[in-house]
C-alpha atoms as a PDB file:
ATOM      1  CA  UNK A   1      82.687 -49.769 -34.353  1.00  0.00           C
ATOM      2  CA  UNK A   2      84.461 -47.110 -36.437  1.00  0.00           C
ATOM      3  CA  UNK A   3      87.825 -47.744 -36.442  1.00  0.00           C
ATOM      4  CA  UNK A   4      90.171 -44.183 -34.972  1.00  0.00           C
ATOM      5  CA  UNK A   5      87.514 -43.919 -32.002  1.00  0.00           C
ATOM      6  CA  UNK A   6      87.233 -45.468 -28.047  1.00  0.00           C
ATOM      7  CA  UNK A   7      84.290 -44.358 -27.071  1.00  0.00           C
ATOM      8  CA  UNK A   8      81.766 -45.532 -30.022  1.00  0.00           C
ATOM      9  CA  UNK A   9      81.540 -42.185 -31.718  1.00  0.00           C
ATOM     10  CA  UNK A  10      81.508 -42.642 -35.835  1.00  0.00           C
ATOM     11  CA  UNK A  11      83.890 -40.514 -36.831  1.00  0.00           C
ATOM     12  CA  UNK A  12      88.403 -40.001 -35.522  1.00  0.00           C
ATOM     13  CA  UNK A  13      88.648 -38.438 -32.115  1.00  0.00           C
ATOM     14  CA  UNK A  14      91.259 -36.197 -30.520  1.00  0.00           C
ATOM     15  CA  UNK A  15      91.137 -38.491 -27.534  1.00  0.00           C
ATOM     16  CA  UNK A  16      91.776 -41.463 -30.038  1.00  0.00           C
ATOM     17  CA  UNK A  17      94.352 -39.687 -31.875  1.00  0.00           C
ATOM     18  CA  UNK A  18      96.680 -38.473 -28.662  1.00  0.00           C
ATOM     19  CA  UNK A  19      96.080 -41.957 -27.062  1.00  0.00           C
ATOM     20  CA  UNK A  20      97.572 -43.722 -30.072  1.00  0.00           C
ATOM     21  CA  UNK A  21     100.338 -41.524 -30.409  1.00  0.00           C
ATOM     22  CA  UNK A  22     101.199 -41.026 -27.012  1.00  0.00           C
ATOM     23  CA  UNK A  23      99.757 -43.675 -24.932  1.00  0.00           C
ATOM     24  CA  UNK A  24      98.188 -41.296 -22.653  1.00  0.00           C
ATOM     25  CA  UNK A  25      95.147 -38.616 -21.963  1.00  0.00           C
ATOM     26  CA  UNK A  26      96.709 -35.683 -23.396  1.00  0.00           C
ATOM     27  CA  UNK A  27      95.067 -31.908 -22.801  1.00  0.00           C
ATOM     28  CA  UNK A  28      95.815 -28.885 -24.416  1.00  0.00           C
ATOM     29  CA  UNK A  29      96.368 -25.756 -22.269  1.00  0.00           C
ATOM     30  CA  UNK A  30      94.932 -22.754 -23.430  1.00  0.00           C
ATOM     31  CA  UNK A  31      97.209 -19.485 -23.871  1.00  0.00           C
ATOM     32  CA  UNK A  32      96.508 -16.348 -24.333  1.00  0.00           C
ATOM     33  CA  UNK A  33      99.866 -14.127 -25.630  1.00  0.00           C
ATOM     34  CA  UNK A  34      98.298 -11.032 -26.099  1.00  0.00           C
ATOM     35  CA  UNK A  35      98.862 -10.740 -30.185  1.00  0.00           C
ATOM     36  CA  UNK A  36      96.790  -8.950 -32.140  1.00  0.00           C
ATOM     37  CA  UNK A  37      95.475  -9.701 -35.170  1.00  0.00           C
ATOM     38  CA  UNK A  38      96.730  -8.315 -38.278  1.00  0.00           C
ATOM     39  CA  UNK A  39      93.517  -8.650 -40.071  1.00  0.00           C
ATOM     40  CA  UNK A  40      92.226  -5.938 -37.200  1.00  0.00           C
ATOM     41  CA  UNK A  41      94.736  -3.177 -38.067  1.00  0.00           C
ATOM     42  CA  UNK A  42      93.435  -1.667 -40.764  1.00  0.00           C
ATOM     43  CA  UNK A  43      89.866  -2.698 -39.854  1.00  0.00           C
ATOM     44  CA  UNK A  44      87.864  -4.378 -37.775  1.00  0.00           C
ATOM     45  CA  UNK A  45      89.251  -7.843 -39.045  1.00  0.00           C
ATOM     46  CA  UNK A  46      86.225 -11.069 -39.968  1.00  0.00           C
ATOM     47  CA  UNK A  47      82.795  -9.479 -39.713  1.00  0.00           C
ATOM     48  CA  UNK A  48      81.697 -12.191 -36.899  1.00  0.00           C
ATOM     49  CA  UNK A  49      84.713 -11.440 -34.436  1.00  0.00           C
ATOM     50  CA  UNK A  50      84.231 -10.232 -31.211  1.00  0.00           C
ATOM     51  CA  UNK A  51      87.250  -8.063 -29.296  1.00  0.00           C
ATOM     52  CA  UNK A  52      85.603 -10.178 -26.471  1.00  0.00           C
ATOM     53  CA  UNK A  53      86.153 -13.482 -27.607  1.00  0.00           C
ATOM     54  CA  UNK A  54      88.606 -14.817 -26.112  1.00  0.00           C
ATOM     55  CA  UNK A  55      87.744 -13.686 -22.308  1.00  0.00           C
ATOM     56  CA  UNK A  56      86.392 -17.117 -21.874  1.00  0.00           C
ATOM     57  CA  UNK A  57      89.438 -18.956 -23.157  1.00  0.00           C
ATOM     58  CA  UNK A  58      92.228 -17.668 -20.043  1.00  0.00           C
ATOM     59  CA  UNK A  59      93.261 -14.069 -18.509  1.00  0.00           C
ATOM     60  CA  UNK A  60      96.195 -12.522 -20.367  1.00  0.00           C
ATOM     61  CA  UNK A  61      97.189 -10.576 -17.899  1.00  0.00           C
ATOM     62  CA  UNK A  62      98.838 -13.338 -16.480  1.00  0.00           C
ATOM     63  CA  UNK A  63     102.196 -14.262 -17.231  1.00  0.00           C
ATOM     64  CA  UNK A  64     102.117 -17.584 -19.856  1.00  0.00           C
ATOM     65  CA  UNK A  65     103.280 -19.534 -16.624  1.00  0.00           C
ATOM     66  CA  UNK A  66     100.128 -18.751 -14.170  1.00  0.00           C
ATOM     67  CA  UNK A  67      97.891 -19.149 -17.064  1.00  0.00           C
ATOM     68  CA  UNK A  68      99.360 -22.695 -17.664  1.00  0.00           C
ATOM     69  CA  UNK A  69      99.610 -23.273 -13.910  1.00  0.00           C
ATOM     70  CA  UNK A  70      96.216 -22.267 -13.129  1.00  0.00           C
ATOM     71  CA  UNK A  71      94.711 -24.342 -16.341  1.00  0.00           C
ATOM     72  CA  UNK A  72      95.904 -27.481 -15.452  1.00  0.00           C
ATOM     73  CA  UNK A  73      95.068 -27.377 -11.523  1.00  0.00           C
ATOM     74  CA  UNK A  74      91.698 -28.724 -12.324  1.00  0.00           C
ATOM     75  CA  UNK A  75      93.033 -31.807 -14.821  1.00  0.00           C
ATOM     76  CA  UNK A  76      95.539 -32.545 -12.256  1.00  0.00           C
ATOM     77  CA  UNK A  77      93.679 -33.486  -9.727  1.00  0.00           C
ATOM     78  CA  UNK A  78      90.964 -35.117 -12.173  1.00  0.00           C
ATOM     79  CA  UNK A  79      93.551 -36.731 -13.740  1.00  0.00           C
ATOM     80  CA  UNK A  80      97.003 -36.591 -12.393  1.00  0.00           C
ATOM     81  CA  UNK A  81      98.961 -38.686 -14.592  1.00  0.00           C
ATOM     82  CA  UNK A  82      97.621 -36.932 -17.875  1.00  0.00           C
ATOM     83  CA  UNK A  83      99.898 -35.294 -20.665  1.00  0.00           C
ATOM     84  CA  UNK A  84     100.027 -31.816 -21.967  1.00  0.00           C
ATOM     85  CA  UNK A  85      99.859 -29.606 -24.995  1.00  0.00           C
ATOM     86  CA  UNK A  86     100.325 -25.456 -24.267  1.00  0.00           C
ATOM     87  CA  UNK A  87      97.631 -24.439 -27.036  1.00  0.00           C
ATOM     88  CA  UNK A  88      98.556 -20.861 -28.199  1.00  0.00           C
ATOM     89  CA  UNK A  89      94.912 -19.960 -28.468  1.00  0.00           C
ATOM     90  CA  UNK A  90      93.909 -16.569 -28.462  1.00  0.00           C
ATOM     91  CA  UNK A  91      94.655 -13.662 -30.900  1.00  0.00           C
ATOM     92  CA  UNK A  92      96.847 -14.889 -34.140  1.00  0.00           C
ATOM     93  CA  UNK A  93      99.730 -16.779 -32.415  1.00  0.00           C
ATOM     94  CA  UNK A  94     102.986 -16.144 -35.001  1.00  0.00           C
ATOM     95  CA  UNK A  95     102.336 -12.137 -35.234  1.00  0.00           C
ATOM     96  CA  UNK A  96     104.850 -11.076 -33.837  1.00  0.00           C
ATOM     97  CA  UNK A  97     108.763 -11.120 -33.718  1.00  0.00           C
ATOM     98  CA  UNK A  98     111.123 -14.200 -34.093  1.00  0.00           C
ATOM     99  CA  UNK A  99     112.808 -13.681 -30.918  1.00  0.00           C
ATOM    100  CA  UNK A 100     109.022 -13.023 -29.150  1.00  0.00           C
ATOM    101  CA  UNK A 101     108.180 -16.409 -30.651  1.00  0.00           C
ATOM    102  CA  UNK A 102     110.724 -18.564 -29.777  1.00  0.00           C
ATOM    103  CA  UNK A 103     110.850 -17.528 -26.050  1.00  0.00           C
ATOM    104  CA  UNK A 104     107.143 -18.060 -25.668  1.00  0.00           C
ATOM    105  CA  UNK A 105     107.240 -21.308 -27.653  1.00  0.00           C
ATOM    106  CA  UNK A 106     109.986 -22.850 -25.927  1.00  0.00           C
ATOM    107  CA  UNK A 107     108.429 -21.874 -21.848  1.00  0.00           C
ATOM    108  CA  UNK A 108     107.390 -25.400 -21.523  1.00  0.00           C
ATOM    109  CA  UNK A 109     109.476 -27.760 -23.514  1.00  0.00           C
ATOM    110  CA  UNK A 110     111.216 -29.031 -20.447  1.00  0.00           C
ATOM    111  CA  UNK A 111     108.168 -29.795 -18.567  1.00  0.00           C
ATOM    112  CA  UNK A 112     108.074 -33.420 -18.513  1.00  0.00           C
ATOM    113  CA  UNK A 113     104.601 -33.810 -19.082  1.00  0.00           C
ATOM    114  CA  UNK A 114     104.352 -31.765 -21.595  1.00  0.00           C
ATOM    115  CA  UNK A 115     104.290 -33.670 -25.045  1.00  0.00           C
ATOM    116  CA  UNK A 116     103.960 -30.877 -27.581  1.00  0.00           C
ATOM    117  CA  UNK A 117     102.721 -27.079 -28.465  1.00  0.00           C
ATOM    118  CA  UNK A 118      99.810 -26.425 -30.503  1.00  0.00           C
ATOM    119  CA  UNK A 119      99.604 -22.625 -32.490  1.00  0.00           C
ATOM    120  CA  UNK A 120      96.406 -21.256 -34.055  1.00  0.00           C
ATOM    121  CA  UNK A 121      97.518 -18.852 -36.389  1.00  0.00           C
ATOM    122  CA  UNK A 122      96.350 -17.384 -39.813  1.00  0.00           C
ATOM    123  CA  UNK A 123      97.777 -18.410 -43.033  1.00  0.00           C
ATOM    124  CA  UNK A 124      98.506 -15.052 -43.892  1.00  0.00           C
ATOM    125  CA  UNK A 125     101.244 -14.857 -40.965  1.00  0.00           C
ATOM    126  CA  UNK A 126     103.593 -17.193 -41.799  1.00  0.00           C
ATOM    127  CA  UNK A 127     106.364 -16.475 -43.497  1.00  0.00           C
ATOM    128  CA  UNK A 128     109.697 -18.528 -44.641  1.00  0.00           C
ATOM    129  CA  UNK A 129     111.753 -17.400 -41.234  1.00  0.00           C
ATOM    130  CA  UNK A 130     108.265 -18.485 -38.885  1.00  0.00           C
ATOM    131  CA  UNK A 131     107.745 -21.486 -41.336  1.00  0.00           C
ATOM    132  CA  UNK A 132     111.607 -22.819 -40.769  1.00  0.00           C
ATOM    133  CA  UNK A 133     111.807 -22.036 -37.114  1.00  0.00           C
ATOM    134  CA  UNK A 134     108.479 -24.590 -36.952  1.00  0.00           C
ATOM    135  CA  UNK A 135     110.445 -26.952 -38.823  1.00  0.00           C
ATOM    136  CA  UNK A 136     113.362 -26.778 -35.903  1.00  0.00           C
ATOM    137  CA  UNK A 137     110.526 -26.820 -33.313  1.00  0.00           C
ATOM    138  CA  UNK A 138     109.242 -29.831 -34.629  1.00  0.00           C
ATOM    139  CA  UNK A 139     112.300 -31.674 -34.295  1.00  0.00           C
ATOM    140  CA  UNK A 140     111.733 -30.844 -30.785  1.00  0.00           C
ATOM    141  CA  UNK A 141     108.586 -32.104 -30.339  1.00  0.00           C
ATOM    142  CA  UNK A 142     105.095 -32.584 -31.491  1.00  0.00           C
ATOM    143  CA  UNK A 143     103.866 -29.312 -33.113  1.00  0.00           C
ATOM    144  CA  UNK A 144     100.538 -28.569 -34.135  1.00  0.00           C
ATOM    145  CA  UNK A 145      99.631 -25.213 -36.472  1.00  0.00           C
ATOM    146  CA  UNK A 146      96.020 -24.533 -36.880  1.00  0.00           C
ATOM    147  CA  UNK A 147      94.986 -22.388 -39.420  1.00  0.00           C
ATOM    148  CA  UNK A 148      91.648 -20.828 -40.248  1.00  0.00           C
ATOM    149  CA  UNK A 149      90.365 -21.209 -43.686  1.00  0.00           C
ATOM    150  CA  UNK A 150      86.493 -20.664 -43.195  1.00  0.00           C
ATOM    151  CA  UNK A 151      85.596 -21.551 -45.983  1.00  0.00           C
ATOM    152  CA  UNK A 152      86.631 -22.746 -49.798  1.00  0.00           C
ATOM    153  CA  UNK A 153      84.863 -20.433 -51.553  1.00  0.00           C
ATOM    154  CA  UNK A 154      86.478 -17.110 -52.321  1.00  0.00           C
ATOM    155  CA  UNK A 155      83.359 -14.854 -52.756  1.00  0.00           C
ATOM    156  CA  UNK A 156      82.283 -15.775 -48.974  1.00  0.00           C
ATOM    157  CA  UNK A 157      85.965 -14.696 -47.661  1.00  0.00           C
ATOM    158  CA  UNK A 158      85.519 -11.578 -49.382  1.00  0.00           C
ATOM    159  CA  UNK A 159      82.069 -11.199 -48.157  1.00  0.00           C
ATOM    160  CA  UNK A 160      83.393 -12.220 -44.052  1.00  0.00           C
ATOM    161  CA  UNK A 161      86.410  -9.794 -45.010  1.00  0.00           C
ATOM    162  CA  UNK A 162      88.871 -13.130 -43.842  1.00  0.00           C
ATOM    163  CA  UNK A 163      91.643 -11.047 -45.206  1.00  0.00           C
ATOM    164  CA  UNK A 164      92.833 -13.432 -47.711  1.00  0.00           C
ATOM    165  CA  UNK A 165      91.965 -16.182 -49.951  1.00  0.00           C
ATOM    166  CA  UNK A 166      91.611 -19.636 -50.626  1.00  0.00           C
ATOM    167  CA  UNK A 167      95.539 -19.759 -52.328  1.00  0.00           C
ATOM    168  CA  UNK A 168      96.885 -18.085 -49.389  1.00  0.00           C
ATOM    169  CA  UNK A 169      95.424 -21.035 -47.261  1.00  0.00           C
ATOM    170  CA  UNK A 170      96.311 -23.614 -49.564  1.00  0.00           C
ATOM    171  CA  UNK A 171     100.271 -22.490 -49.812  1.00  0.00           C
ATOM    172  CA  UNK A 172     100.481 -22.654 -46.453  1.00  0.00           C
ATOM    173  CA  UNK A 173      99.487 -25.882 -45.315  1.00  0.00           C
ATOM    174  CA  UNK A 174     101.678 -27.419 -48.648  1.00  0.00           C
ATOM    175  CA  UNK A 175     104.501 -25.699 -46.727  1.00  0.00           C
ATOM    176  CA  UNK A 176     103.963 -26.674 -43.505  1.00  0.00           C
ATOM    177  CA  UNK A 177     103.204 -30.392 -44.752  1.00  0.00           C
ATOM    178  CA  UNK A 178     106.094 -30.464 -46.401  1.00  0.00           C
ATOM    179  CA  UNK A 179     108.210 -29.819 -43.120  1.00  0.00           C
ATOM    180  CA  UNK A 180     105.748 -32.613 -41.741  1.00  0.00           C
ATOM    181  CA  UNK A 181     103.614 -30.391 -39.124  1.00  0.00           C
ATOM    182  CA  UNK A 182     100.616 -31.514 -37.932  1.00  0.00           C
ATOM    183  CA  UNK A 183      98.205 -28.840 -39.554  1.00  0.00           C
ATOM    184  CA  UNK A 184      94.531 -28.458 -38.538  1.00  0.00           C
ATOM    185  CA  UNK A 185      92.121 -26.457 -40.194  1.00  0.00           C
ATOM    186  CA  UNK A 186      89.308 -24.532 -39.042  1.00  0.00           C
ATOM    187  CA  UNK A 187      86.029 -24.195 -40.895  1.00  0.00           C
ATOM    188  CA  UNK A 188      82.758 -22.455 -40.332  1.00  0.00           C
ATOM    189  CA  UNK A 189      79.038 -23.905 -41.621  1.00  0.00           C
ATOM    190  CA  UNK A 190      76.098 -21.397 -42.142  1.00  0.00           C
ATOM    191  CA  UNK A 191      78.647 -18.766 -43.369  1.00  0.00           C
ATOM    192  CA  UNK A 192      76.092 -16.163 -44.818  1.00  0.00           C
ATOM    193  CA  UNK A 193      74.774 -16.829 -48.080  1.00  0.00           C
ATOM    194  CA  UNK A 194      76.775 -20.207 -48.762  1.00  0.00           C
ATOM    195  CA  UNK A 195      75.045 -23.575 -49.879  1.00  0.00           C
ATOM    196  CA  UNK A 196      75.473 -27.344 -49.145  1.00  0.00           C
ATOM    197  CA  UNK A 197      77.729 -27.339 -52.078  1.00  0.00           C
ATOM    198  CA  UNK A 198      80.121 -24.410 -50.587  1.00  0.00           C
ATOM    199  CA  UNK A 199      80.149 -26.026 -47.215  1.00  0.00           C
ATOM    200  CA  UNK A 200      80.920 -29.986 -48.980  1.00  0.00           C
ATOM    201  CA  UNK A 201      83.690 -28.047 -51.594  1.00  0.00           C
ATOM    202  CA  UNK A 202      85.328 -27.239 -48.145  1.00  0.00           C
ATOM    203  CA  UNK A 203      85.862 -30.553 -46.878  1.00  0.00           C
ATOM    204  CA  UNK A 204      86.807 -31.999 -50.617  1.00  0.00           C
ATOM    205  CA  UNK A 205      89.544 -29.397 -51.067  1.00  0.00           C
ATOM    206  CA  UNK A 206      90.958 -30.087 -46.824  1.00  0.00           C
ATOM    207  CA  UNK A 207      90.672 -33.566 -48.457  1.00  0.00           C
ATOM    208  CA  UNK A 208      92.960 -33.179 -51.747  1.00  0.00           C
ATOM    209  CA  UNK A 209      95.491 -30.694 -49.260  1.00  0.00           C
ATOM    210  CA  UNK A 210      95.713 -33.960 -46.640  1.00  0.00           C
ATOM    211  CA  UNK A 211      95.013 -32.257 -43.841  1.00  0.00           C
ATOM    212  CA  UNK A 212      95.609 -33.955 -40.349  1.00  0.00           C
ATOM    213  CA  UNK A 213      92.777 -32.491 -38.998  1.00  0.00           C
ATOM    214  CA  UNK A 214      89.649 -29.772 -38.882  1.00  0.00           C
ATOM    215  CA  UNK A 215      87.615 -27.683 -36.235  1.00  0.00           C
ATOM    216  CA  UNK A 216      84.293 -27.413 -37.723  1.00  0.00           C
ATOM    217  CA  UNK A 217      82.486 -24.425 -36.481  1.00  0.00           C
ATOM    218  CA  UNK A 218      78.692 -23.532 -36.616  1.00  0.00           C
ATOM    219  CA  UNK A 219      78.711 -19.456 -37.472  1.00  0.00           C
ATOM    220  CA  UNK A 220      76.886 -17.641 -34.745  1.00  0.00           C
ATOM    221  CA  UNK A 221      75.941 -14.168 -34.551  1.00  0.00           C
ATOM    222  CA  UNK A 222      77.771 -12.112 -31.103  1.00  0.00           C
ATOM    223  CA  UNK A 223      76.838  -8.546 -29.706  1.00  0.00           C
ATOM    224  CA  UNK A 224      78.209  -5.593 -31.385  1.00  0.00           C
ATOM    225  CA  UNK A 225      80.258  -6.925 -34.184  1.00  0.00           C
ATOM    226  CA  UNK A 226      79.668  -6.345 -37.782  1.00  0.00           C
ATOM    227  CA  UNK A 227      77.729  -9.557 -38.726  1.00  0.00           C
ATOM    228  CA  UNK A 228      75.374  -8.635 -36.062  1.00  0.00           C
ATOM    229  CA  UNK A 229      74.659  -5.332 -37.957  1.00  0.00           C
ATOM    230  CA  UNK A 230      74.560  -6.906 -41.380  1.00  0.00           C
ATOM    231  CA  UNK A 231      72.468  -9.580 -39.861  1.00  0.00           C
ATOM    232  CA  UNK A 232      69.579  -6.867 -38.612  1.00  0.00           C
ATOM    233  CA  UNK A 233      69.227  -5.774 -41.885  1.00  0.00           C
ATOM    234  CA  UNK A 234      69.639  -8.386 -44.244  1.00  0.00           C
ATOM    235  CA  UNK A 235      68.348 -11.440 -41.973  1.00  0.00           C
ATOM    236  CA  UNK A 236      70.191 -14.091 -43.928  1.00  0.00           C
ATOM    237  CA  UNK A 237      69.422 -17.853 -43.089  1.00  0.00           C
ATOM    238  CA  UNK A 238      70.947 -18.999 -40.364  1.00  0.00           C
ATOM    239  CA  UNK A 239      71.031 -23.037 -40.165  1.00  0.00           C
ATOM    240  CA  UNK A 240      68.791 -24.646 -37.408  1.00  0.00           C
ATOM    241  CA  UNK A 241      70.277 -27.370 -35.865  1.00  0.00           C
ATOM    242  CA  UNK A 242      68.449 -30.059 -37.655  1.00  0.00           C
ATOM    243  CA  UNK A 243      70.349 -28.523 -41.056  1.00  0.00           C
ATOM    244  CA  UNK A 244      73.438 -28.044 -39.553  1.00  0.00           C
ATOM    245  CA  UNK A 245      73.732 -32.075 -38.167  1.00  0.00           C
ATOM    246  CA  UNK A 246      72.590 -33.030 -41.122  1.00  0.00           C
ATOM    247  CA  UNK A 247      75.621 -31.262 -43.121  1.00  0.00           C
ATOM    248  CA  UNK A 248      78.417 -31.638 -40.545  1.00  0.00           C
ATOM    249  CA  UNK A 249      76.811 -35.416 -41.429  1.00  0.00           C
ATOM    250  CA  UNK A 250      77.685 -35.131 -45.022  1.00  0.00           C
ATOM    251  CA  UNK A 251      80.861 -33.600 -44.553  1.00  0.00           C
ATOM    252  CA  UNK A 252      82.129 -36.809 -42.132  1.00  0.00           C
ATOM    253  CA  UNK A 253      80.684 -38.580 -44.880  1.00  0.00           C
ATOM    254  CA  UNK A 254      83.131 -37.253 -47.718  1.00  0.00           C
ATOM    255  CA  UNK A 255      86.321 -36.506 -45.762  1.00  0.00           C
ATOM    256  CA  UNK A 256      88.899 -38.929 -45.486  1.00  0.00           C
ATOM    257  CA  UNK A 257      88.922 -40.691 -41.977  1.00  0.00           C
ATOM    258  CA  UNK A 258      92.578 -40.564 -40.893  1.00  0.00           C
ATOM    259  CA  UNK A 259      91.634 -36.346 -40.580  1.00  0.00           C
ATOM    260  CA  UNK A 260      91.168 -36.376 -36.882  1.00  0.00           C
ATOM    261  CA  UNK A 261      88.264 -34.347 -35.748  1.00  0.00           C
ATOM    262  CA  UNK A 262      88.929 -31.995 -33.889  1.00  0.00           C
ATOM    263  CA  UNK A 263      86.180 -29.932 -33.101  1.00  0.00           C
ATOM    264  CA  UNK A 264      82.297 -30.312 -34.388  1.00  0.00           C
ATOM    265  CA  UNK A 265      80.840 -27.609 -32.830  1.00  0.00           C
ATOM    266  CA  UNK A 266      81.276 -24.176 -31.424  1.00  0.00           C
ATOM    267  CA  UNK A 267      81.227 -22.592 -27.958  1.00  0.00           C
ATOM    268  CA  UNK A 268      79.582 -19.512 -27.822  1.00  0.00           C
ATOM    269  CA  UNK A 269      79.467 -17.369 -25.123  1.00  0.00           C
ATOM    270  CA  UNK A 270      75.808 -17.258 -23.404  1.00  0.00           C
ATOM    271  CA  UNK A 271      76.079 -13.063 -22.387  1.00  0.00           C
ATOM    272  CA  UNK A 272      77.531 -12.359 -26.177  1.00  0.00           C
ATOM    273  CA  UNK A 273      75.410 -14.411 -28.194  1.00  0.00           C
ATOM    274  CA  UNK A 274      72.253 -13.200 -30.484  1.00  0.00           C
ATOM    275  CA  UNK A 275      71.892 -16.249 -32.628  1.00  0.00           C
ATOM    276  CA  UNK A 276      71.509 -19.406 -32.947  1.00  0.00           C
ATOM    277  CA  UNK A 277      70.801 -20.069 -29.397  1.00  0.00           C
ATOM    278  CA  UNK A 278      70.617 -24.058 -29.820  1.00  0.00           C
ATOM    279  CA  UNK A 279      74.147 -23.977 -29.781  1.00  0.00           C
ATOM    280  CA  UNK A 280      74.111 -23.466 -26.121  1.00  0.00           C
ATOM    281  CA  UNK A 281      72.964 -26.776 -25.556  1.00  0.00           C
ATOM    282  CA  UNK A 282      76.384 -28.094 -26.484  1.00  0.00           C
ATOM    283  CA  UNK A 283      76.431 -31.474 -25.544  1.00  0.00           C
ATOM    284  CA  UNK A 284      72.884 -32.177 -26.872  1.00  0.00           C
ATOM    285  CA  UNK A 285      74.526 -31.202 -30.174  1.00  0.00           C
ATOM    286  CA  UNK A 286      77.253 -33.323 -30.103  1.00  0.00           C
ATOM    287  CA  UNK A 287      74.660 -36.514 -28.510  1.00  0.00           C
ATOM    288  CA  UNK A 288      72.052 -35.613 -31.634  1.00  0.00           C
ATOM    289  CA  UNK A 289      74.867 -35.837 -34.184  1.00  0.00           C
ATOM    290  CA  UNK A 290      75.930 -39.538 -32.559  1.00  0.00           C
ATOM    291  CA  UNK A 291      72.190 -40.752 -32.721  1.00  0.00           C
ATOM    292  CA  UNK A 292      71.728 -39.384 -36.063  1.00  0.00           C
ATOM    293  CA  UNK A 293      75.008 -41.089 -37.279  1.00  0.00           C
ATOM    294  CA  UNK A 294      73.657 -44.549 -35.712  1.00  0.00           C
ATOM    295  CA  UNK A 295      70.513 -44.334 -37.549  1.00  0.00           C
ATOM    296  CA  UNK A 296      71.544 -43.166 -40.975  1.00  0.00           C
ATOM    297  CA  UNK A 297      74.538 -46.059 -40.247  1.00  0.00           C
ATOM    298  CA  UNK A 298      76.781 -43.784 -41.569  1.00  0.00           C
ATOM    299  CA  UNK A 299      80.118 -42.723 -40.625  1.00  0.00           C
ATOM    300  CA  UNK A 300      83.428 -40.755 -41.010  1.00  0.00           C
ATOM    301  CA  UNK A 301      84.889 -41.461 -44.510  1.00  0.00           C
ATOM    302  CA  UNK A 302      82.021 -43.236 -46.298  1.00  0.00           C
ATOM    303  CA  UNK A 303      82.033 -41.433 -49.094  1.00  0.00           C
ATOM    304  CA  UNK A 304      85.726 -40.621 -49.311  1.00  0.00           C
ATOM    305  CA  UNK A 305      87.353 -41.232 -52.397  1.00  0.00           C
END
């Protein structure tokens, strides 16, 4: 059996991960603060993004409290002795002012059950005062910043119009790792136009920045946003599923194994979605990638170097 797993899966699990380190089932609570993102101020921000995207993730016109209140009635009573994590979800989560951020950050930190925060964020919104204010958080508890990189490959963040590049990333996580935060990266497969190559450069360069662990996404195509108009037109490829397990495969192949895994596939939602519509079937995804993994008897960190 791989070795950072509990439940026979080839490759390091969240669940594995927060039971190790905190000797518990540990959930994080979605949040939704309302931010903005600053890649959507002078435009329309990444060409897949939908200004519906997160209405699946919690209702922000609730106050931070009732949305972590009302996410963790369900878990409770599922599992009542369970840990948790507020997960600053939605929107791009250090935007904002100092003062903004540190009373939102700090809503929970006397909860006894709760064992951490997590942030998504861009790398492009973090600057020294937000970067040293982590630092004291951390010393606090267990922080988690999760940026979204995308991909490695400059010419596809121009082409997604990410609003910045593969440097910008890179800076970023060296400064949060050198604070020691827990930084996990996001990254997308079938990005228009990339290759195999692109999508493996990805994981070797989250490999040489020792990351502590990546989302991967597949890219899907949502109602009325740009890619779906580009998409009419131009009709890129768009991976089936039998491609895309076979290089989210590769990629757990090549990347070290202490990365924990975060995510390996995306959640679309049903009423938005155009394309790919095998990513519906979630869980048959996730099932195929396990029975592949079995019978190439392959694993997480095979080919790491």
């Amino acid at each position: 059996m791989f070795k950072y797993t509990l439940d026979n899966k080839r490759y390091h699990t969240l669940n594995y991960f927060y039971q190790y380190k905190f000797k518990s089932k540990v959930f994080k609570v979605p949040l939704d603060m309302g931010l903005i993102c600053p890649n959507k101020i002078n435009g329309n921000g990444c060409i897949y993004c939908s200004n519906r995207s997160n209405a699946n993730i919690t209702d922000s016109k609730l106050s931070l409290e009732e949305q972590f209140t009302n996410n963790i009635k369900v878990l409770e009573h599922k599992w009542p002795n369970s840990l948790y994590i507020p997960y600053y979800q939605a929107g791009t989560n250090t935007y904002a002012p100092l003062n903004i951020l540190k009373k939102n950050f700090e809503l929970f930190l006397n909860n006894p059950k709760v064992v951490g925060i997590a942030i998504a964020t861009r790398p492009d919104a973090l600057d020294e005062d937000i970067i040293n204010y982590l630092d004291e958080l951390n010393h606090k508890t267990f922080v988690t910043v999760e940026l979204g990189l995308q991909s490695s490959n400059d010419e596809t963040l121009k082409y997604i119009k990410r609003g910045h590049d593969t440097k910008c990333f890179c800076d970023a996580v060296k400064k949060l790792k050198e604070r020691n935060i827990f930084v996990v990266a996001h990254i997308i497969n079938g990005l228009p136009y990339e290759t195999n190559e692109d999508m493996l450069n990805t994981i070797k360069l989250l490999n040489d920045l020792i990351v502590d662990g990546i989302k991967i996404h597949m890219l899907y195509i949502a109602k009325d946003t740009e890619l779906a108009s580009i998409y009419e037109k131009e009709k890129f490829h768009i991976l089936t599923k039998e491609e895309y397990i076979d290089i989210v495969i590769k990629q757990l192949e090549l990347l070290n194994p202490k990365i924990v895994i975060e995510r390996i596939t995306g959640d679309p939602i049903k009423e938005e979605l155009i394309t790919p519509t095998w990513l519906l079937k979630k869980f048959c995804v996730l099932n195929d990638i396990d029975k592949e993994m079995v019978k190439r008897d392959t694993y997480q960190g095979k080919y790491a170097k």
